[in-house]
C-alpha atoms as a PDB file:
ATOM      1  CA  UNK A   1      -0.814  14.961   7.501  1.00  0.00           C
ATOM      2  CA  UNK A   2      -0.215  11.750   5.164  1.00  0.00           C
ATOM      3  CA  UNK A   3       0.409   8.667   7.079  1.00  0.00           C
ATOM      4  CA  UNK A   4       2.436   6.424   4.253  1.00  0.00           C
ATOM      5  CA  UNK A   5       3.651   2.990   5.752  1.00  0.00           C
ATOM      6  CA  UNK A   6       6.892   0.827   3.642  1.00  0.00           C
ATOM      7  CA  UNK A   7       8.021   5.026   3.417  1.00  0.00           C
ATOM      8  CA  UNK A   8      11.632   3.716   3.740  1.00  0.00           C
ATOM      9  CA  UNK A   9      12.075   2.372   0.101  1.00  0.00           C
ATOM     10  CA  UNK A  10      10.571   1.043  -3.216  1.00  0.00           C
ATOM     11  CA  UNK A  11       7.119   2.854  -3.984  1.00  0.00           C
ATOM     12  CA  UNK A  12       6.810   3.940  -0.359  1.00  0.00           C
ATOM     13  CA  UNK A  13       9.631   6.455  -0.094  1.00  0.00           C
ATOM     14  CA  UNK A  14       8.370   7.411  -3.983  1.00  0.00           C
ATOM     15  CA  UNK A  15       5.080   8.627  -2.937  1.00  0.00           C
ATOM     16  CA  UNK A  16       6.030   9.799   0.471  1.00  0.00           C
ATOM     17  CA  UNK A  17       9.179  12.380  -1.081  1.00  0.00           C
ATOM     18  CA  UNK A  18       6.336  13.178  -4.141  1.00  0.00           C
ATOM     19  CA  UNK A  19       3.775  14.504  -1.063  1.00  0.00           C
ATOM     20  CA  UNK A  20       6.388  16.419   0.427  1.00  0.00           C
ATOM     21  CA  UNK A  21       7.842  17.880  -3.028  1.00  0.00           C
ATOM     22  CA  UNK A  22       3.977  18.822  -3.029  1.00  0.00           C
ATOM     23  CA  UNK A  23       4.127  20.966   0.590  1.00  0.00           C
ATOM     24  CA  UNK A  24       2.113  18.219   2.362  1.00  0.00           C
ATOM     25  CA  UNK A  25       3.225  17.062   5.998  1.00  0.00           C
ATOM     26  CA  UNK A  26       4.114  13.609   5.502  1.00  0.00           C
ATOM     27  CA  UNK A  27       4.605  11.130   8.386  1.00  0.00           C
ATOM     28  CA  UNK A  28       6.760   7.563   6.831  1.00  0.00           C
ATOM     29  CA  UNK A  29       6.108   4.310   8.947  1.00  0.00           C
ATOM     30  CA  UNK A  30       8.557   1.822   7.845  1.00  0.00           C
ATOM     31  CA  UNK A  31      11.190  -0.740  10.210  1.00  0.00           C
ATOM     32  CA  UNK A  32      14.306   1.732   8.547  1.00  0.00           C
ATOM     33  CA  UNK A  33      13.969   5.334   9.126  1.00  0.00           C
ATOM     34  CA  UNK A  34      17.614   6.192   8.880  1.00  0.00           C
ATOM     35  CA  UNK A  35      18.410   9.030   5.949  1.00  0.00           C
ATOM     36  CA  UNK A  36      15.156   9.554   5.004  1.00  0.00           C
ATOM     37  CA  UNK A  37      14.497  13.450   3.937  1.00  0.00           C
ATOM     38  CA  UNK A  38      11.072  13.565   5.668  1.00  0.00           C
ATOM     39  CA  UNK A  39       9.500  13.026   9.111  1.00  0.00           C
ATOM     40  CA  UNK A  40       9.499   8.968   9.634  1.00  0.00           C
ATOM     41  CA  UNK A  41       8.990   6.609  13.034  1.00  0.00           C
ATOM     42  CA  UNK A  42      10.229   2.753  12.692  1.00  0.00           C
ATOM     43  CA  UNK A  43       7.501   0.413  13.210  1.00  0.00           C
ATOM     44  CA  UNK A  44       7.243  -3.293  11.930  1.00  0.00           C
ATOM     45  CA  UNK A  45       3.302  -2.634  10.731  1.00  0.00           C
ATOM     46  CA  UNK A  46       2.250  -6.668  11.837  1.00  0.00           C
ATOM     47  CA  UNK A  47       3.166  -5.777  15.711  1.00  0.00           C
ATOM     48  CA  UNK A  48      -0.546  -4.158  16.308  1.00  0.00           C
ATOM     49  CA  UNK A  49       0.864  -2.735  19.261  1.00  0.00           C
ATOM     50  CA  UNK A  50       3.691  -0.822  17.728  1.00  0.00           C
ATOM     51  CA  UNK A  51       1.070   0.747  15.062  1.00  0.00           C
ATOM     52  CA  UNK A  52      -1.374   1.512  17.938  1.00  0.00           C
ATOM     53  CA  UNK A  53       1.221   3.427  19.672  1.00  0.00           C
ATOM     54  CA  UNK A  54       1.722   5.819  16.973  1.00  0.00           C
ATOM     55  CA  UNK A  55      -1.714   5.798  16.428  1.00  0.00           C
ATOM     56  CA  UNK A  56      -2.049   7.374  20.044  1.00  0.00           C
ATOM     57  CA  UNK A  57       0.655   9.766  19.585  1.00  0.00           C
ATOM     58  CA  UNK A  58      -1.098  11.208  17.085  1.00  0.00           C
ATOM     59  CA  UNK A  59      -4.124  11.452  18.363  1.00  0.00           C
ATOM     60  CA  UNK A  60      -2.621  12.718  21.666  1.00  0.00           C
ATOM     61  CA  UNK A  61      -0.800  15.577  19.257  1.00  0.00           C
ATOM     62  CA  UNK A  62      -4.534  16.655  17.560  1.00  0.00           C
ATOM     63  CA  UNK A  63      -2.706  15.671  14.166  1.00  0.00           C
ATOM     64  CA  UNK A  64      -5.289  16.047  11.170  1.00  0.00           C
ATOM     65  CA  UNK A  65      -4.498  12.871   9.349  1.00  0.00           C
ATOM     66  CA  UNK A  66      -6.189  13.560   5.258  1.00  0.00           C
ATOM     67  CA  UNK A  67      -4.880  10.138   4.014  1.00  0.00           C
ATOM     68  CA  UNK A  68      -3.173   6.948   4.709  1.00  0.00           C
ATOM     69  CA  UNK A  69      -1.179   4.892   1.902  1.00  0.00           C
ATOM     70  CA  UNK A  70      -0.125   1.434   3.292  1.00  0.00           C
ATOM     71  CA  UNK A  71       2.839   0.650   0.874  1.00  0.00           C
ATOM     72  CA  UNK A  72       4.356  -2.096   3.430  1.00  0.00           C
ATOM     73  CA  UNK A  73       5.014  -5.510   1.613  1.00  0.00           C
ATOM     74  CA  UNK A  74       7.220  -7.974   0.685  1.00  0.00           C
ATOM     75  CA  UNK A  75       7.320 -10.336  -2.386  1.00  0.00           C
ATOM     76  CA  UNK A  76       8.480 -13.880  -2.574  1.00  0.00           C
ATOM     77  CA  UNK A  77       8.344 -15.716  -6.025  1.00  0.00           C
ATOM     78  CA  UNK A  78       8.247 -19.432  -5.399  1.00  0.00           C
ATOM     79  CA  UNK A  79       6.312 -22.520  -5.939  1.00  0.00           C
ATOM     80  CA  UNK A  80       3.770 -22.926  -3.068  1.00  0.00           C
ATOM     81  CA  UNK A  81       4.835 -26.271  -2.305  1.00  0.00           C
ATOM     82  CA  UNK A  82       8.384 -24.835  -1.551  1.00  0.00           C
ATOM     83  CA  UNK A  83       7.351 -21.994   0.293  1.00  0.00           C
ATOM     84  CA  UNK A  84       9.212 -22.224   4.087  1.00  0.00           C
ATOM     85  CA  UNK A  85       6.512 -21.901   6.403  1.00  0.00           C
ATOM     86  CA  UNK A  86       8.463 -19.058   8.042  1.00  0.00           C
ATOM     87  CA  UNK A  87       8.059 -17.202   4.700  1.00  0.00           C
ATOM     88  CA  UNK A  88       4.424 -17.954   4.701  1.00  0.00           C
ATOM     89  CA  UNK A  89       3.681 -16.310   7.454  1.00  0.00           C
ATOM     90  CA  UNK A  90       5.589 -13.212   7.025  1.00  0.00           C
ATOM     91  CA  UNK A  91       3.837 -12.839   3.910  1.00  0.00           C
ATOM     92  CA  UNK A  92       0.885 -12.506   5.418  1.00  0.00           C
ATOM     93  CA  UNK A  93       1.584 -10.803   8.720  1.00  0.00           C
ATOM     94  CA  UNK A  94       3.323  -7.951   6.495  1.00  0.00           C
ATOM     95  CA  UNK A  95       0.808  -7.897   3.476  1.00  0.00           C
ATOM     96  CA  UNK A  96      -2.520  -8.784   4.916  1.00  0.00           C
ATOM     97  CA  UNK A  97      -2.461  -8.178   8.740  1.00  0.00           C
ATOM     98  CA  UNK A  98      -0.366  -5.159   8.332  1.00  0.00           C
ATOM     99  CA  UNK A  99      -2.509  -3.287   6.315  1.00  0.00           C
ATOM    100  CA  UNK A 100      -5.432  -4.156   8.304  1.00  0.00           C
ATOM    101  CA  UNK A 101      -3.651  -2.508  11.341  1.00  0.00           C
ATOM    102  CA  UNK A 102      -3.109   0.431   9.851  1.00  0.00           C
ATOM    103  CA  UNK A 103      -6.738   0.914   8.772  1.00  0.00           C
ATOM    104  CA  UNK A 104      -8.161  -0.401  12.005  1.00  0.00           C
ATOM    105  CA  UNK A 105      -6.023   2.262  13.893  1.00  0.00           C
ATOM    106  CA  UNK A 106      -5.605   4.829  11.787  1.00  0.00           C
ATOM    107  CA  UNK A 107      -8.999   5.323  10.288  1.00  0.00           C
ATOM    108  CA  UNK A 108     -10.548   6.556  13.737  1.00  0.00           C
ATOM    109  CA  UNK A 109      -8.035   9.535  13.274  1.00  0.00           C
ATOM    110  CA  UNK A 110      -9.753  10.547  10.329  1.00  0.00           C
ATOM    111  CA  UNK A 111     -14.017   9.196  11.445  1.00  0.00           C
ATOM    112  CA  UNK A 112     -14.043  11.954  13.560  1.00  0.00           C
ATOM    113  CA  UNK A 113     -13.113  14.866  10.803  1.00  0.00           C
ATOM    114  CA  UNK A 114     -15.653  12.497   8.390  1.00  0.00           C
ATOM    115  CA  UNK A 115     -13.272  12.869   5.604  1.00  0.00           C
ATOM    116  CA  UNK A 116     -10.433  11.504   4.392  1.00  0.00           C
ATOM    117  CA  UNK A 117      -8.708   8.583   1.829  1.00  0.00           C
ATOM    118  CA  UNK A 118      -7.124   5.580   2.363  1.00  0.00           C
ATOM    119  CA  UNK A 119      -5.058   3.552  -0.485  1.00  0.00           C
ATOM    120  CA  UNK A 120      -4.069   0.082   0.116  1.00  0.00           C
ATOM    121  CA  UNK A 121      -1.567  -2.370  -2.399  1.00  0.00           C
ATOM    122  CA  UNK A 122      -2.447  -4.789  -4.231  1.00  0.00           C
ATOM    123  CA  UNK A 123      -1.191  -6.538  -6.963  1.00  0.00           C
ATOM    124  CA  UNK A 124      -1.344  -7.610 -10.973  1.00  0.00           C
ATOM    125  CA  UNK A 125      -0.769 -11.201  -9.463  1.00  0.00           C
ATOM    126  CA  UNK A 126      -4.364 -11.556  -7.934  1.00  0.00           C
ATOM    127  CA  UNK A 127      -5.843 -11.108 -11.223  1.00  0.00           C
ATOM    128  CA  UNK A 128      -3.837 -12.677 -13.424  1.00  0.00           C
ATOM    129  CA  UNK A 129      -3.106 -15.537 -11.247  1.00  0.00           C
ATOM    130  CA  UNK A 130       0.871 -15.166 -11.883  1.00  0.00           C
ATOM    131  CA  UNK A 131       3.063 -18.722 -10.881  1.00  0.00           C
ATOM    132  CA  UNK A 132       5.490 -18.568  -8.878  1.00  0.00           C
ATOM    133  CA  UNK A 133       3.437 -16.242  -6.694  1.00  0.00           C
ATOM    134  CA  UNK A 134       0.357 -18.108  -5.394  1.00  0.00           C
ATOM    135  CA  UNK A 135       0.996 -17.196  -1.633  1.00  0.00           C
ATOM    136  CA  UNK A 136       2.171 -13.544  -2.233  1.00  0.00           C
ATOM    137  CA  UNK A 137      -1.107 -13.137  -4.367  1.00  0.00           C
ATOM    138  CA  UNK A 138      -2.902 -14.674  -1.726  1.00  0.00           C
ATOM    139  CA  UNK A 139      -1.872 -11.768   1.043  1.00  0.00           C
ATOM    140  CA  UNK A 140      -2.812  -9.317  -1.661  1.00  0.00           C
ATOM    141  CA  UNK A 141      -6.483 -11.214  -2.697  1.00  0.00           C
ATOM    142  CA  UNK A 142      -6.895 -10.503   1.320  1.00  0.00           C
ATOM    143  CA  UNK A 143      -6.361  -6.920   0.988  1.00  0.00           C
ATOM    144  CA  UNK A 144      -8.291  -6.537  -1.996  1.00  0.00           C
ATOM    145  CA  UNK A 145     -11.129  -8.031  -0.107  1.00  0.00           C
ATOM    146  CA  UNK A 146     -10.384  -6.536   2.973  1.00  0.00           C
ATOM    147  CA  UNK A 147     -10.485  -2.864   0.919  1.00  0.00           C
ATOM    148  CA  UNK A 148     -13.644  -3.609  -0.790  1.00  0.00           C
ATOM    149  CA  UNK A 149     -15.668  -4.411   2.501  1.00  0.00           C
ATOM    150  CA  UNK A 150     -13.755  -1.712   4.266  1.00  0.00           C
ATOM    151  CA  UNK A 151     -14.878   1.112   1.820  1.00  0.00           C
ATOM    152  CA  UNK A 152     -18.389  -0.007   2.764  1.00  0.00           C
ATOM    153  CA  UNK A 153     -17.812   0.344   6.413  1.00  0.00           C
ATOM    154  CA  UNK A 154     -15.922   3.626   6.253  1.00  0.00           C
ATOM    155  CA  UNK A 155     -18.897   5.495   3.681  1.00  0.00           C
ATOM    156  CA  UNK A 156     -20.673   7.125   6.387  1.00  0.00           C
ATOM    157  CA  UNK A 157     -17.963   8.616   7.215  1.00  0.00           C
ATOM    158  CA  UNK A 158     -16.890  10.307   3.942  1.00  0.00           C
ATOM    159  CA  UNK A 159     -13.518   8.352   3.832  1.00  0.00           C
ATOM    160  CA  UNK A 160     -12.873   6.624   0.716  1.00  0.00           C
ATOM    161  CA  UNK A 161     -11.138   3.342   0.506  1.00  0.00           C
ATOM    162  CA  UNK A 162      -9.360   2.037  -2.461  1.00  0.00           C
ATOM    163  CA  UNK A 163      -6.568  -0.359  -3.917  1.00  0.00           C
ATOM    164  CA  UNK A 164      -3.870   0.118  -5.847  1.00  0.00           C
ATOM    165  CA  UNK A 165      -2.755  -3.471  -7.950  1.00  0.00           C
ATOM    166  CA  UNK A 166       0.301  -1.956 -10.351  1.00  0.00           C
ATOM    167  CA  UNK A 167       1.778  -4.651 -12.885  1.00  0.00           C
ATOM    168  CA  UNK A 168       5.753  -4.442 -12.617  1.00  0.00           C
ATOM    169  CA  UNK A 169       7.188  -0.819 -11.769  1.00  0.00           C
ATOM    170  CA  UNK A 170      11.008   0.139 -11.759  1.00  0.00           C
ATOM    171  CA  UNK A 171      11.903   0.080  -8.573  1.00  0.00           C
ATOM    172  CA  UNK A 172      13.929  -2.360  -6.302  1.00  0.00           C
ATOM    173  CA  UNK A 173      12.244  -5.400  -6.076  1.00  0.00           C
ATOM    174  CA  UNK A 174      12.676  -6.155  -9.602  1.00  0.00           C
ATOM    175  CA  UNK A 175      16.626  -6.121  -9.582  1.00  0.00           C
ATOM    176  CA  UNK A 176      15.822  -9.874  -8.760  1.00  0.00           C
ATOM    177  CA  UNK A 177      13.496 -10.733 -11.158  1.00  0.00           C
ATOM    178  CA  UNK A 178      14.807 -11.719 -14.635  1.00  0.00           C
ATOM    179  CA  UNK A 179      13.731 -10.189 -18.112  1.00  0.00           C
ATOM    180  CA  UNK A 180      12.105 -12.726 -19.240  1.00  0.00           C
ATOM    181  CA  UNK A 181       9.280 -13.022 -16.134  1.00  0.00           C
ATOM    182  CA  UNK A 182       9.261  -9.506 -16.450  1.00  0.00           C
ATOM    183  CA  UNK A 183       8.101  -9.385 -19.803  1.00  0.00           C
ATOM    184  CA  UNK A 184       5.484 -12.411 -19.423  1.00  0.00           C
ATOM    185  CA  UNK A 185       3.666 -10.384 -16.915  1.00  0.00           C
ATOM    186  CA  UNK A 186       4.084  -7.554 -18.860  1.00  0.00           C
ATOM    187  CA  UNK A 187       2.388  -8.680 -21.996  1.00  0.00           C
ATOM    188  CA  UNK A 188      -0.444  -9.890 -20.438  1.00  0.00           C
ATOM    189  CA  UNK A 189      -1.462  -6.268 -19.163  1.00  0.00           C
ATOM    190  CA  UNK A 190      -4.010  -3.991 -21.385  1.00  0.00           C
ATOM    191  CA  UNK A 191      -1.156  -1.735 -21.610  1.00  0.00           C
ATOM    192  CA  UNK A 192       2.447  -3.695 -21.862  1.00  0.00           C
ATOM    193  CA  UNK A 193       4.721  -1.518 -20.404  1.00  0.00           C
ATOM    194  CA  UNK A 194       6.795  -1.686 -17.212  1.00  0.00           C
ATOM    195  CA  UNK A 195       5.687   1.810 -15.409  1.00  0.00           C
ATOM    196  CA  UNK A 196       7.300   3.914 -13.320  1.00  0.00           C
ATOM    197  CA  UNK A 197       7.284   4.714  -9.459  1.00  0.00           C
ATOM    198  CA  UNK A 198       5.558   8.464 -10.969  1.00  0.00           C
ATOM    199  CA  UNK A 199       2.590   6.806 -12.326  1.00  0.00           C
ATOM    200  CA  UNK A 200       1.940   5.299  -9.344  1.00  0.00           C
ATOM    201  CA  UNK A 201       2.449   7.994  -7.400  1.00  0.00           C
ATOM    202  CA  UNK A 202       0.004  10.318  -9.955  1.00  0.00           C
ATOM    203  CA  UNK A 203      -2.651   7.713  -9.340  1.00  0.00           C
ATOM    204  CA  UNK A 204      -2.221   8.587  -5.261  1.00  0.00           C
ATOM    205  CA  UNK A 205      -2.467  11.999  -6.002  1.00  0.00           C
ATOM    206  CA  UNK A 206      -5.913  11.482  -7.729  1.00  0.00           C
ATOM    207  CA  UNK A 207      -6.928   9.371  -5.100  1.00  0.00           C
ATOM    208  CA  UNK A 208      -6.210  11.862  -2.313  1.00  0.00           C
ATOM    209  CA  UNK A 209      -7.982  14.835  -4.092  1.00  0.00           C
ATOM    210  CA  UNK A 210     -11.466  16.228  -3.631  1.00  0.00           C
ATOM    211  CA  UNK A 211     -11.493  15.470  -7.874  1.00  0.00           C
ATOM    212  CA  UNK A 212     -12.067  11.885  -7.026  1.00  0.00           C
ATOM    213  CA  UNK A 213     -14.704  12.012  -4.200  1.00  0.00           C
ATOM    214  CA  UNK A 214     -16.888   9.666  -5.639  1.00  0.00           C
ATOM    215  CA  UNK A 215     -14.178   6.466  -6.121  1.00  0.00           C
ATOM    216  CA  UNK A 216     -14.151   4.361  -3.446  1.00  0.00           C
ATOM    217  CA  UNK A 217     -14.095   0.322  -3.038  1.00  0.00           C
ATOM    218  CA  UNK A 218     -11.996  -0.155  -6.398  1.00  0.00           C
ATOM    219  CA  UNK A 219      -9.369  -2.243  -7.235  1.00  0.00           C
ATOM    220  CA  UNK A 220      -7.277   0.337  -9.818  1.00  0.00           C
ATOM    221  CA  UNK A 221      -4.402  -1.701 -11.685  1.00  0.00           C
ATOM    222  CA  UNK A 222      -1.316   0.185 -13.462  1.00  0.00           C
ATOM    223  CA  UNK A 223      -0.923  -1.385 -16.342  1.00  0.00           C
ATOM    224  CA  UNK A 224      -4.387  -2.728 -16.567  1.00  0.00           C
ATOM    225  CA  UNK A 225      -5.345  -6.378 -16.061  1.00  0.00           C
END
């Protein structure tokens, strides 16, 4: 089974529906689950008690968990100095602390098989130090660091740990972004092109595979940076 948290839209539900085109048992952990076409629970992943619930279902159920792709986030472009504190913290509660759940609870599911791959989200904002998104590149720096450190703790294990940081893809969160930031990020990338949710989700497939077995602790941008 794939464990895929944000499942319930934007690159979440894209990589979660390409698993299950692909025959895999897919499990979506997202706060919507309504009209989703695969297997999905609701959980908000910064309540550490609502992801260590599932976490015990599963093990209660002997599930055989081969990956984990924490895809829950939210953006927020905006000066830091107008930032509401409220949005602050849900930043990194959702970004940051979420993903850290996940990895703290799920990865025991997998340390006892000793194999296994976990992808985390980053962002072309850490690394190109975008304005306008200093605290949502700040939750993502976190997870970058968190993934690195992480891959070193998880190596005995044979589970591989490694980031995702894509540049801007089609989906949903850029309906609210104009043209012209789009394109500013855009030309800054080694290859400046807007990519699609498929890319993304190729790049998981890799990841997942025995054909990468020796990646692990690498932050892999879309787009390049």
């Amino acid at each position: 089974m794939i464990l895929i948290t944000g499942a319930s839209r934007g690159l979440g539900r894209a990589i979660a529906e390409r698993f299950v085109e692909r025959g895999e048992e897919v499990l979506g952990i997202s706060r919507e689950t309504q009209g989703l076409p695969f297997e999905a629970v609701a959980c908000d992943v910064s309540d550490h008690n609502a992801v260590k619930t599932i976490a015990q279902g599963l093990r209660k159920q002997k599930k055989e968990i081969t990956g984990v792709i924490n895809a829950a986030g939210i953006a927020s472009m905006n000066l830091a100095v107008t930032t509401p504190a409220g949005m602050t913290q849900k930043l990194i509660q959702t970004n940051l602390v979420g993903t850290i759940h996940s990895c703290q609870l799920f990865a025991p599911l997998m340390m006892r098989r000793k194999a296994g791959s976990i992808i985390n989200f980053s962002t072309i904002a850490v690394a190109l130090g975008l304005k306008g998104e200093s605290i949502y590149a700040a939750s993502k720096a976190g997870v970058e660091g968190f993934s690195r450190a992480f891959a070193r703790e998880m190596a005995d294990f044979d589970i591989r740990v490694n980031c995702i940081a894509p540049g801007p893809i089609k989906t949903d969160l850029l309906k609210g972004v104009s043209g012209e930031q789009i394109e500013a990020i855009v030309s800054q990338q080694v290859i400046p092109k807007v990519f699609q949710p498929g890319d993304v989700c190729d790049l998981c497939e890799f990841l997942l595979c025995p054909q990468s077995k020796s990646v692990s602790g690498q932050i892999l941008h879309v787009g390049g940076a």
